[in-house]
PDB file of N, CA and C in Angstrom:
ATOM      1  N   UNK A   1      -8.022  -2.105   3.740  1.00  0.00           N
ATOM      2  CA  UNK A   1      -8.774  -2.688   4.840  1.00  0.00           C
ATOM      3  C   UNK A   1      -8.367  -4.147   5.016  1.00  0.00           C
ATOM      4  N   UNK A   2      -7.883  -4.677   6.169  1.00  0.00           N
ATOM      5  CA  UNK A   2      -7.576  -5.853   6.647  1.00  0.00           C
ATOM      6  C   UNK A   2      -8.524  -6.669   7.210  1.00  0.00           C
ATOM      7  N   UNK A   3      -9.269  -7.863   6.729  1.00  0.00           N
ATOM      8  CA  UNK A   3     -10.593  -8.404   7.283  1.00  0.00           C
ATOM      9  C   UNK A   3     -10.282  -9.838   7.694  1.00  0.00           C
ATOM     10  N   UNK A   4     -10.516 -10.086   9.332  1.00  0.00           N
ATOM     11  CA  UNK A   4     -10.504 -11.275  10.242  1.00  0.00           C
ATOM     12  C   UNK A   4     -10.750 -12.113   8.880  1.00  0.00           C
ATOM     13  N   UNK A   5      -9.973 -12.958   9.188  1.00  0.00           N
ATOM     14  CA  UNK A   5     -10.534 -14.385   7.828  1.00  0.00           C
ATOM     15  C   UNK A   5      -9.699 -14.519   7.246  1.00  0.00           C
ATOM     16  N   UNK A   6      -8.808 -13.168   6.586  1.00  0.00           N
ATOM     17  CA  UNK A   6      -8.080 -13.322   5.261  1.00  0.00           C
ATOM     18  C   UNK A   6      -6.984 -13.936   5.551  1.00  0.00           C
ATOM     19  N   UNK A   7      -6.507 -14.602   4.651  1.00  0.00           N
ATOM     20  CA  UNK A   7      -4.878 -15.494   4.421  1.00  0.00           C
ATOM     21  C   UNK A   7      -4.497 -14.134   3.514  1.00  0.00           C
ATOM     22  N   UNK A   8      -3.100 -14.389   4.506  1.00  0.00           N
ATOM     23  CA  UNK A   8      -1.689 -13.722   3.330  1.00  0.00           C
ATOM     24  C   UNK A   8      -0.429 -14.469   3.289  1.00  0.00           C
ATOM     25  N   UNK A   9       0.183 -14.130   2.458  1.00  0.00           N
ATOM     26  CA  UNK A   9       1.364 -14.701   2.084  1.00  0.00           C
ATOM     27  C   UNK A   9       2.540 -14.046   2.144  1.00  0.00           C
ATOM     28  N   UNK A  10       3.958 -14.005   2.287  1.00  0.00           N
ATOM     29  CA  UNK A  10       4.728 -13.503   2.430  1.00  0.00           C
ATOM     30  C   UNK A  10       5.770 -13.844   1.364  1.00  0.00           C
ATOM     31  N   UNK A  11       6.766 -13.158   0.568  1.00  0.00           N
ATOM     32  CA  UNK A  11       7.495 -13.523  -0.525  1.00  0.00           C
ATOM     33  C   UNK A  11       8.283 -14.661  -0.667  1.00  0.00           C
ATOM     34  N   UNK A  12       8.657 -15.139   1.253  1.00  0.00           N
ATOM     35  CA  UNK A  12       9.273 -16.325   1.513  1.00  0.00           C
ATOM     36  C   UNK A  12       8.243 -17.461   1.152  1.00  0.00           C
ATOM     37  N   UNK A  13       7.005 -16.977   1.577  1.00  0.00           N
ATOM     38  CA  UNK A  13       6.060 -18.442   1.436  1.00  0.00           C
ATOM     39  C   UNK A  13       5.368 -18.814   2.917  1.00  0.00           C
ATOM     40  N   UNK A  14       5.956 -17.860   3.654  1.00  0.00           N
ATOM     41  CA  UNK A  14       5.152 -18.071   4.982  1.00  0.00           C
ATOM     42  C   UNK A  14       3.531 -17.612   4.864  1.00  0.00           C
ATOM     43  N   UNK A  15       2.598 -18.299   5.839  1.00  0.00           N
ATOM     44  CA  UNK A  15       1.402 -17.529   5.678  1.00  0.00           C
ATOM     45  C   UNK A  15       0.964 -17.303   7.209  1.00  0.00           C
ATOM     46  N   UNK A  16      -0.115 -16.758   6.800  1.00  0.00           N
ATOM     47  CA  UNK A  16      -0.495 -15.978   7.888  1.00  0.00           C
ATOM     48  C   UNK A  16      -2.173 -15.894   7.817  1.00  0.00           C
ATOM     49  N   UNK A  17      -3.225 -16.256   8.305  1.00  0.00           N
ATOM     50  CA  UNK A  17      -4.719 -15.172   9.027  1.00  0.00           C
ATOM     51  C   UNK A  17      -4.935 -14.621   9.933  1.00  0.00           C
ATOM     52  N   UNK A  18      -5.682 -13.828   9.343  1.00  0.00           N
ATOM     53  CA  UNK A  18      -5.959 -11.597  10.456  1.00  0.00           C
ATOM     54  C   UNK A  18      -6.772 -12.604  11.347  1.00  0.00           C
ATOM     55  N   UNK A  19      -6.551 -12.571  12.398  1.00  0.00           N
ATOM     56  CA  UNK A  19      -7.382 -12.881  13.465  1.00  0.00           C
ATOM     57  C   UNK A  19      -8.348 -11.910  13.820  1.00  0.00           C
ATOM     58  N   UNK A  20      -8.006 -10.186  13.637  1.00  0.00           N
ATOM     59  CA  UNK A  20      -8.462  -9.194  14.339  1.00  0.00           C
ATOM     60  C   UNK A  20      -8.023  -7.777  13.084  1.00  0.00           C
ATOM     61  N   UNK A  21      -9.086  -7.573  12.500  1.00  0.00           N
ATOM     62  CA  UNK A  21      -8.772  -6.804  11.754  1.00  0.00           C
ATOM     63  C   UNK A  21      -8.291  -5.267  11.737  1.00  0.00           C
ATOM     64  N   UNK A  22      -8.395  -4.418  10.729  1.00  0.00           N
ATOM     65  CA  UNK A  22      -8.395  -3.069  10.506  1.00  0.00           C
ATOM     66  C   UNK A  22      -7.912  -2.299   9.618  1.00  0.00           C
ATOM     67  N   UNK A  23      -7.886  -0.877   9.549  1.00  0.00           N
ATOM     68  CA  UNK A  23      -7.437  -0.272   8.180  1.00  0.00           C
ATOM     69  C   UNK A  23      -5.505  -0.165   8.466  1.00  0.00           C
ATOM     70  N   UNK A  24      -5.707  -0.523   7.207  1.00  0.00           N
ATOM     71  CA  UNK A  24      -4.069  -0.387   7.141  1.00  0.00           C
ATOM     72  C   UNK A  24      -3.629  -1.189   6.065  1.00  0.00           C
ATOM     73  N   UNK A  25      -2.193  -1.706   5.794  1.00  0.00           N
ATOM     74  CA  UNK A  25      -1.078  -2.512   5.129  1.00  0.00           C
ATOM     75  C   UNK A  25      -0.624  -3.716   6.065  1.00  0.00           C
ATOM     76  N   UNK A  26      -0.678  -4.619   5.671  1.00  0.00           N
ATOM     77  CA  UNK A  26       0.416  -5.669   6.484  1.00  0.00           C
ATOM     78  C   UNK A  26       1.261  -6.265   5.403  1.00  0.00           C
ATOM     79  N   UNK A  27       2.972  -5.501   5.802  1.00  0.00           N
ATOM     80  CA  UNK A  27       4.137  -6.166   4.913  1.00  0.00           C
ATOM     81  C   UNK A  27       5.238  -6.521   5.031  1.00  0.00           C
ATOM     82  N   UNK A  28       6.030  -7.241   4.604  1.00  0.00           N
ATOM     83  CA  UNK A  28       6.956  -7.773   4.820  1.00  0.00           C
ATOM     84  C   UNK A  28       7.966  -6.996   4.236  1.00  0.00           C
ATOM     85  N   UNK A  29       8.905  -6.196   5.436  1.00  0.00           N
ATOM     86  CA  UNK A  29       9.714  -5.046   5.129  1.00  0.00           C
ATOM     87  C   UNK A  29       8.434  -4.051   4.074  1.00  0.00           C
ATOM     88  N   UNK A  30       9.481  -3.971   3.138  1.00  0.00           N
ATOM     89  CA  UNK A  30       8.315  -3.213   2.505  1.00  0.00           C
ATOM     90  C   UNK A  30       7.826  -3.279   1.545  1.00  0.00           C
ATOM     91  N   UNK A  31       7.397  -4.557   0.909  1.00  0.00           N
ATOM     92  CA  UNK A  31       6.992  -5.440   0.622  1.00  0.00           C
ATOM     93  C   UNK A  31       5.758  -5.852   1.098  1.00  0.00           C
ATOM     94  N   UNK A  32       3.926  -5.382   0.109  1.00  0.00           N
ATOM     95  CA  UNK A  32       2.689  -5.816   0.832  1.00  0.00           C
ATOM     96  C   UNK A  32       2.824  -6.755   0.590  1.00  0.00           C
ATOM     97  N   UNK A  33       2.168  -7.745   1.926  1.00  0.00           N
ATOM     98  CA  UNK A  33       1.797  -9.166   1.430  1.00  0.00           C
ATOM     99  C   UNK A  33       0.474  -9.215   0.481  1.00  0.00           C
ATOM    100  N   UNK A  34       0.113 -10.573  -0.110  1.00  0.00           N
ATOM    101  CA  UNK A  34      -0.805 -10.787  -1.198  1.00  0.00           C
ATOM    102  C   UNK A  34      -1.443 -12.375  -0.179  1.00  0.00           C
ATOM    103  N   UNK A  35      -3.071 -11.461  -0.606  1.00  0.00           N
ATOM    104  CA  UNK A  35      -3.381 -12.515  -0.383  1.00  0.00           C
ATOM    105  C   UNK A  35      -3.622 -13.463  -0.995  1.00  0.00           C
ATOM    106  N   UNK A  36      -3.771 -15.339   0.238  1.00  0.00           N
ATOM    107  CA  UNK A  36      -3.377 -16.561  -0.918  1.00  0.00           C
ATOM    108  C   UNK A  36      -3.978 -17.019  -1.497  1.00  0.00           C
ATOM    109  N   UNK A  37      -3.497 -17.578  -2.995  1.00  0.00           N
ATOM    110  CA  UNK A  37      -4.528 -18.098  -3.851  1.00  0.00           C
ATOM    111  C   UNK A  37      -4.886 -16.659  -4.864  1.00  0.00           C
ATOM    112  N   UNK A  38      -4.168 -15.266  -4.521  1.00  0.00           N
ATOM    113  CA  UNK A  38      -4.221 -14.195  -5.532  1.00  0.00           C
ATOM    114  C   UNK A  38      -3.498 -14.477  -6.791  1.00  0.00           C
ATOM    115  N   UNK A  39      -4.046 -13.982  -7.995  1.00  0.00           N
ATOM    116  CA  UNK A  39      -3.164 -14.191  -8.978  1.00  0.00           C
ATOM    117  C   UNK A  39      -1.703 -13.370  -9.113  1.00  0.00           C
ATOM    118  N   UNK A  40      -2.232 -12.109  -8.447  1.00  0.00           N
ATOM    119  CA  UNK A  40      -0.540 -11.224  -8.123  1.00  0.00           C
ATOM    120  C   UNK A  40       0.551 -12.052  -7.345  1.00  0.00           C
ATOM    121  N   UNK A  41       1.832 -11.444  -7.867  1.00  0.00           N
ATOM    122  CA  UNK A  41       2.949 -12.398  -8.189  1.00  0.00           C
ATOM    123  C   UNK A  41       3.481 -11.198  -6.977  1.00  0.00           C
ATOM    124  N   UNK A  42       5.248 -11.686  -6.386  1.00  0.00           N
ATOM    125  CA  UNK A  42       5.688 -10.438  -6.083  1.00  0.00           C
ATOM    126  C   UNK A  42       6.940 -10.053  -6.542  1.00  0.00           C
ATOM    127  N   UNK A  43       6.831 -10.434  -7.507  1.00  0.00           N
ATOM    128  CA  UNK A  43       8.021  -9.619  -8.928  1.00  0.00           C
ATOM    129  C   UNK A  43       9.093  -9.443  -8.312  1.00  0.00           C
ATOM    130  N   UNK A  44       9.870 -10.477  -8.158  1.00  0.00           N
ATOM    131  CA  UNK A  44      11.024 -10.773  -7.616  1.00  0.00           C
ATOM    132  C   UNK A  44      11.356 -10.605  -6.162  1.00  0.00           C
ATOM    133  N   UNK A  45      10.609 -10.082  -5.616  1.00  0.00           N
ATOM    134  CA  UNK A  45      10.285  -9.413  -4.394  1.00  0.00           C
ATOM    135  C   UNK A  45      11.081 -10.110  -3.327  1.00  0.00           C
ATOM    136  N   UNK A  46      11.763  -9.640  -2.195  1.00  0.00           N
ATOM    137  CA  UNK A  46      12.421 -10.858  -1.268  1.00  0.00           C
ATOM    138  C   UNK A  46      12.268 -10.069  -0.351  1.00  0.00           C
ATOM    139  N   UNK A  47      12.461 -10.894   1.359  1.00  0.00           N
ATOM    140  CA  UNK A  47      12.787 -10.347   2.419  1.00  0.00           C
ATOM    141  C   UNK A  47      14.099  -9.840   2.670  1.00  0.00           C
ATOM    142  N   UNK A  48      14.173  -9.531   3.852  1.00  0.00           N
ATOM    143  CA  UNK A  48      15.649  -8.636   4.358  1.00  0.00           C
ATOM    144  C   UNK A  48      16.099  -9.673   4.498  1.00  0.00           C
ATOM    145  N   UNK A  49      17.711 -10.252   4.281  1.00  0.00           N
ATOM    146  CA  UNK A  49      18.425 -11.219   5.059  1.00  0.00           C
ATOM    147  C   UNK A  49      18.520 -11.065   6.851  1.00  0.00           C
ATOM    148  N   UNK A  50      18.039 -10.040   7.391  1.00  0.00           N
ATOM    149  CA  UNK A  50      18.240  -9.735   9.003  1.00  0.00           C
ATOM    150  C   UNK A  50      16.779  -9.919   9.134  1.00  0.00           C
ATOM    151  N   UNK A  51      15.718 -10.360   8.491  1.00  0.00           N
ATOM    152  CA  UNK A  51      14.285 -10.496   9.184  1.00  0.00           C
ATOM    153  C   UNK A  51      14.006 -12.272  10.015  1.00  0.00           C
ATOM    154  N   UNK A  52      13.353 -11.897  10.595  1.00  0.00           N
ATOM    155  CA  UNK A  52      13.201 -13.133  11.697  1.00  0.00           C
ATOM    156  C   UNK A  52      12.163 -13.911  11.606  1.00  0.00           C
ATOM    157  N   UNK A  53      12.780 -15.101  12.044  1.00  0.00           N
ATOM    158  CA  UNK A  53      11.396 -16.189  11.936  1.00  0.00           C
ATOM    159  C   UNK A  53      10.259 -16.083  12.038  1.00  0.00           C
ATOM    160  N   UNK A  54       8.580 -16.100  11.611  1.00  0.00           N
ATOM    161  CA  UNK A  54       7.759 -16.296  12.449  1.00  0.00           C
ATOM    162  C   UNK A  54       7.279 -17.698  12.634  1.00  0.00           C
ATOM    163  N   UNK A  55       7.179 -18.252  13.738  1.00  0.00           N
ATOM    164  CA  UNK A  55       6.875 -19.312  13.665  1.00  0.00           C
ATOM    165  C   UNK A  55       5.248 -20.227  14.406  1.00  0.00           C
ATOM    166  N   UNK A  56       5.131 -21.001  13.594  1.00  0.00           N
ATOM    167  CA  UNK A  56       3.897 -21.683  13.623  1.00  0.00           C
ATOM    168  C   UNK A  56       3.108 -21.355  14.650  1.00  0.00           C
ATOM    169  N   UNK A  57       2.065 -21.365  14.638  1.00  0.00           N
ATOM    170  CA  UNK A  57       1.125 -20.972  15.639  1.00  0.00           C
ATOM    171  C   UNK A  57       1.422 -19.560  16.305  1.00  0.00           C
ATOM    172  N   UNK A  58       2.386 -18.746  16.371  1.00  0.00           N
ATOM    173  CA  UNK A  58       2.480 -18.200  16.911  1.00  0.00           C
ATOM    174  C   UNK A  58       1.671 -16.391  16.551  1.00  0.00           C
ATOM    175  N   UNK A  59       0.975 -15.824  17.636  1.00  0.00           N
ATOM    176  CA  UNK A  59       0.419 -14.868  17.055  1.00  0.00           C
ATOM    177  C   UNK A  59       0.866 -13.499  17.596  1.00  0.00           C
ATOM    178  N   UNK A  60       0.688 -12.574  16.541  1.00  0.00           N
ATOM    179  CA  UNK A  60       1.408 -11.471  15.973  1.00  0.00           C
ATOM    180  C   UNK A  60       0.647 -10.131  16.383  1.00  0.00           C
ATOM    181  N   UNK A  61       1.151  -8.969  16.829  1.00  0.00           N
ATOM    182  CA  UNK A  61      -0.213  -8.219  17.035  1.00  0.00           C
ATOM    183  C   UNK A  61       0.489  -6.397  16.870  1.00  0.00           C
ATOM    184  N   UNK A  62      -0.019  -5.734  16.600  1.00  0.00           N
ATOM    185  CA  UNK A  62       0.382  -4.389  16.037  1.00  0.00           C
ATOM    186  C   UNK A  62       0.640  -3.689  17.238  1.00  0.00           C
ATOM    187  N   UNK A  63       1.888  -2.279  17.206  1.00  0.00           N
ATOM    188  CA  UNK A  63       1.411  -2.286  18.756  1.00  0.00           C
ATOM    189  C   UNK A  63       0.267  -0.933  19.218  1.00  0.00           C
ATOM    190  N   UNK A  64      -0.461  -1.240  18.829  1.00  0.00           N
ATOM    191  CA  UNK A  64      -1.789   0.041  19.118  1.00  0.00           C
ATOM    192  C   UNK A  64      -2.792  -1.314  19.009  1.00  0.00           C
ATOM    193  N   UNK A  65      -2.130  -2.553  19.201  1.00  0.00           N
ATOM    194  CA  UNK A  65      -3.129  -3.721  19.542  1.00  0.00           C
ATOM    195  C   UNK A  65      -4.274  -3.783  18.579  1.00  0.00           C
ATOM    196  N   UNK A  66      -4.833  -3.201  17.646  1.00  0.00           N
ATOM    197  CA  UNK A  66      -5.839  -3.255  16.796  1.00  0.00           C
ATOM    198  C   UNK A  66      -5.743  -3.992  15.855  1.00  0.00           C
ATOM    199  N   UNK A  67      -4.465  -5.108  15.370  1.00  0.00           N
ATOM    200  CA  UNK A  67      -4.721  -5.936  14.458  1.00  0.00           C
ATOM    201  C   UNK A  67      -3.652  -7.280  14.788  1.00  0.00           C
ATOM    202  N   UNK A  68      -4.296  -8.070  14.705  1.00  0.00           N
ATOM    203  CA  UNK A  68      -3.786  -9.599  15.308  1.00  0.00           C
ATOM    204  C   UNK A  68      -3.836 -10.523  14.053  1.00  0.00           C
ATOM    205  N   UNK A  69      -2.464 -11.480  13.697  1.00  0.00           N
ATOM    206  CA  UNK A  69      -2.329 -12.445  12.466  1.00  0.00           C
ATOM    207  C   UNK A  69      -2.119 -13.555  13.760  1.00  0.00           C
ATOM    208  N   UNK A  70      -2.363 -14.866  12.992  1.00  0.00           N
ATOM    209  CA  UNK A  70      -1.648 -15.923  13.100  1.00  0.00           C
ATOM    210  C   UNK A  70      -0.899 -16.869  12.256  1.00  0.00           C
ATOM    211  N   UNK A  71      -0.016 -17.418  12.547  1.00  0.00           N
ATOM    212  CA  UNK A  71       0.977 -18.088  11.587  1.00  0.00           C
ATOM    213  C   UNK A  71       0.672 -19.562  11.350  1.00  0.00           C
ATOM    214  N   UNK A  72      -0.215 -19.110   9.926  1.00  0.00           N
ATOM    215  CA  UNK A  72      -0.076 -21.140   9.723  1.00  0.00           C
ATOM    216  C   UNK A  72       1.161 -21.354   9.388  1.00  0.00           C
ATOM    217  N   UNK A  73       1.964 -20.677   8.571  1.00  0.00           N
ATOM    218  CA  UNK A  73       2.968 -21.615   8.048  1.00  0.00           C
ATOM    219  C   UNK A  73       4.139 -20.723   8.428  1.00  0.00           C
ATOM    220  N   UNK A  74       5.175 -21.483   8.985  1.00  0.00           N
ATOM    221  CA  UNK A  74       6.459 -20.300   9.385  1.00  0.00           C
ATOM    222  C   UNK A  74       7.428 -19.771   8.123  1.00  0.00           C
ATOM    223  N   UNK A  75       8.074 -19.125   8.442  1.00  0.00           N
ATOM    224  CA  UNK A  75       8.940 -18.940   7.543  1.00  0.00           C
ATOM    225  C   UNK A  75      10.077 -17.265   7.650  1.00  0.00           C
ATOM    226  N   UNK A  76      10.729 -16.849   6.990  1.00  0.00           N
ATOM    227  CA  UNK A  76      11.195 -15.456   7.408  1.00  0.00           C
ATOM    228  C   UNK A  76      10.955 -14.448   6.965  1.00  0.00           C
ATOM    229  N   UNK A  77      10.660 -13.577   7.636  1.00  0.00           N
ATOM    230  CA  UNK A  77       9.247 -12.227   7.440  1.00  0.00           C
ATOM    231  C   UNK A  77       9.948 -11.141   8.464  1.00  0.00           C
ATOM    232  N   UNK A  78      10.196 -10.051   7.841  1.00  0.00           N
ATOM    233  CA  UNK A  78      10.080  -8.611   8.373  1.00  0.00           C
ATOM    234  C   UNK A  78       8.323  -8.330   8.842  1.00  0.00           C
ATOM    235  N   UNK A  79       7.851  -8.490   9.317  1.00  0.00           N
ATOM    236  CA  UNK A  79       6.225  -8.516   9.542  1.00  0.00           C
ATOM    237  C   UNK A  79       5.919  -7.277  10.108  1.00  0.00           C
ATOM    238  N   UNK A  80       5.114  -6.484   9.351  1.00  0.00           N
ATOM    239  CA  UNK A  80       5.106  -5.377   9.339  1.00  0.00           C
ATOM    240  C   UNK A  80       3.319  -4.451   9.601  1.00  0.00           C
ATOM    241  N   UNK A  81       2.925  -3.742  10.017  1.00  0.00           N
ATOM    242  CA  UNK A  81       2.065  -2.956  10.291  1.00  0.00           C
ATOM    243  C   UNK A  81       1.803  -1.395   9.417  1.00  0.00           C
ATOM    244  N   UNK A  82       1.185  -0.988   9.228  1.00  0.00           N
ATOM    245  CA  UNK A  82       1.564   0.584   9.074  1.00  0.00           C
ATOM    246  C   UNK A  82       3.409   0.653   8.635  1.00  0.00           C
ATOM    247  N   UNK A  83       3.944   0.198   8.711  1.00  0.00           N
ATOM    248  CA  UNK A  83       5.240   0.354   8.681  1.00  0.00           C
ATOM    249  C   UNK A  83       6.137   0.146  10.153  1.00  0.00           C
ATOM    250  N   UNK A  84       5.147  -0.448  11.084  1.00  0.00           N
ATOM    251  CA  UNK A  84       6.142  -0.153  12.118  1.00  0.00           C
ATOM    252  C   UNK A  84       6.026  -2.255  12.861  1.00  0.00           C
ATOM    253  N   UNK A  85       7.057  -2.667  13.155  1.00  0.00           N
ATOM    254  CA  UNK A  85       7.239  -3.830  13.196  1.00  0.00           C
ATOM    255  C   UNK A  85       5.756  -4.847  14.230  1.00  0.00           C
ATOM    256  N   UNK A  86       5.609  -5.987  13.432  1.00  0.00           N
ATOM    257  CA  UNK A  86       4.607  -6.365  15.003  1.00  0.00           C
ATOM    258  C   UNK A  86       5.103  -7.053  16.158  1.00  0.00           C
ATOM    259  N   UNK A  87       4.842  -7.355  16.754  1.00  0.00           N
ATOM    260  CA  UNK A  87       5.306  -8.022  17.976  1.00  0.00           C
ATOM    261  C   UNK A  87       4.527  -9.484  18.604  1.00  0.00           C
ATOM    262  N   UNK A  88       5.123 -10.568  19.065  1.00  0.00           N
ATOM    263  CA  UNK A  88       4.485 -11.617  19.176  1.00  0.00           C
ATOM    264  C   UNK A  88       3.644 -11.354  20.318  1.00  0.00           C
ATOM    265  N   UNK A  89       2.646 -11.680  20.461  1.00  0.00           N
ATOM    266  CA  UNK A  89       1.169 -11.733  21.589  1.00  0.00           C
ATOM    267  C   UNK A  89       1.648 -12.823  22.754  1.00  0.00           C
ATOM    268  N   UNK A  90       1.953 -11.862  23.979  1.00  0.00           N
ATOM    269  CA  UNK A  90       1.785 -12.954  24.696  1.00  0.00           C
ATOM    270  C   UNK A  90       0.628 -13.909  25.486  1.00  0.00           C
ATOM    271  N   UNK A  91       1.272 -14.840  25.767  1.00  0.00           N
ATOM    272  CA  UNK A  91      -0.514 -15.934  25.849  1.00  0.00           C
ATOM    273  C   UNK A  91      -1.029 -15.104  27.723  1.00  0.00           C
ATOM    274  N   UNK A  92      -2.401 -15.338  27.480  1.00  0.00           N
ATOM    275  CA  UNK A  92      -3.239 -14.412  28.479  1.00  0.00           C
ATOM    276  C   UNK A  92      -2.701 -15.445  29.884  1.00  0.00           C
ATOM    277  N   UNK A  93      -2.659 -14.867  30.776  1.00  0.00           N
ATOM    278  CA  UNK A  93      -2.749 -15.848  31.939  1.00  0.00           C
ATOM    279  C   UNK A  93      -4.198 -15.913  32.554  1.00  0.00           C
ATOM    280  N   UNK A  94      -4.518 -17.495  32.453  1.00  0.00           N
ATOM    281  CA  UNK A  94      -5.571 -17.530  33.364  1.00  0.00           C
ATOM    282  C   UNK A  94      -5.859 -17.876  34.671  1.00  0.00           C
ATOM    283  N   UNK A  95      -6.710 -17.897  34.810  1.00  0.00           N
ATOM    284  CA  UNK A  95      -7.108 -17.728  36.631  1.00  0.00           C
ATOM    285  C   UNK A  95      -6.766 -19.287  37.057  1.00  0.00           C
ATOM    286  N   UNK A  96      -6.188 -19.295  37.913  1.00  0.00           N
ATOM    287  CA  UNK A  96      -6.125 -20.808  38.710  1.00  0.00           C
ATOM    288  C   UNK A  96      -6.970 -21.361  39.307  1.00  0.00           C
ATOM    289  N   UNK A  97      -7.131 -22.967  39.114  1.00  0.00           N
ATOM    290  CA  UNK A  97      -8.348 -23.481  40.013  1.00  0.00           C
ATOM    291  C   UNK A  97      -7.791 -24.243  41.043  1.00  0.00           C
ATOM    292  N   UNK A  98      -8.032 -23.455  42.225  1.00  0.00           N
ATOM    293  CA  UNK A  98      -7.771 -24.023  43.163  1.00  0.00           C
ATOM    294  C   UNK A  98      -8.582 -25.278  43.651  1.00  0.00           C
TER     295      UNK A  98
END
């Protein structure tokens, strides 16, 4: 279970909070992240050399839309769902004031 609030970490050192929770895994390739400040280690654990930036502020979202991270800290992350990749959120457009 993934709960709005939580910090995770990624093997690079990037982090991340669930903005929007749910049941599942969130990992890096395949690789779970841990959350920060856990005493679990990730035993040598590394990303893919082909995984991509995430970067700061930027937010992350599954695509059946049911679970949303944001990136405090950037770094390089296979960022992962269920197993299937997330995708960056694009920002909402709002209404214009005329």
């Amino acid at each position: 279970m993934i709960k709005a609030g939580t910090r995770y970490v990624t093997p690079t050192g990037a982090e991340l909070v669930v903005t929007k929770g749910g049941d599942g895994v969130l990992t890096d390739g395949d690789v779970p992240l841990q959350e920060k400040d856990s005493s679990n280690g990730f035993d040598g654990a590394a990303t893919s050399s082909d995984a991509m930036t995430i970067n700061l502020g930027r937010r992350y979202q599954s695509d059946d839309e049911g679970v949303t991270v944001l990136v405090t800290k950037a770094g390089q992350c296979d960022l992962r769902y269920n197993g299937a990749p997330m995708e960056v959120q694009q920002p909402r457009k709002l209404p214009s004031s005329d």
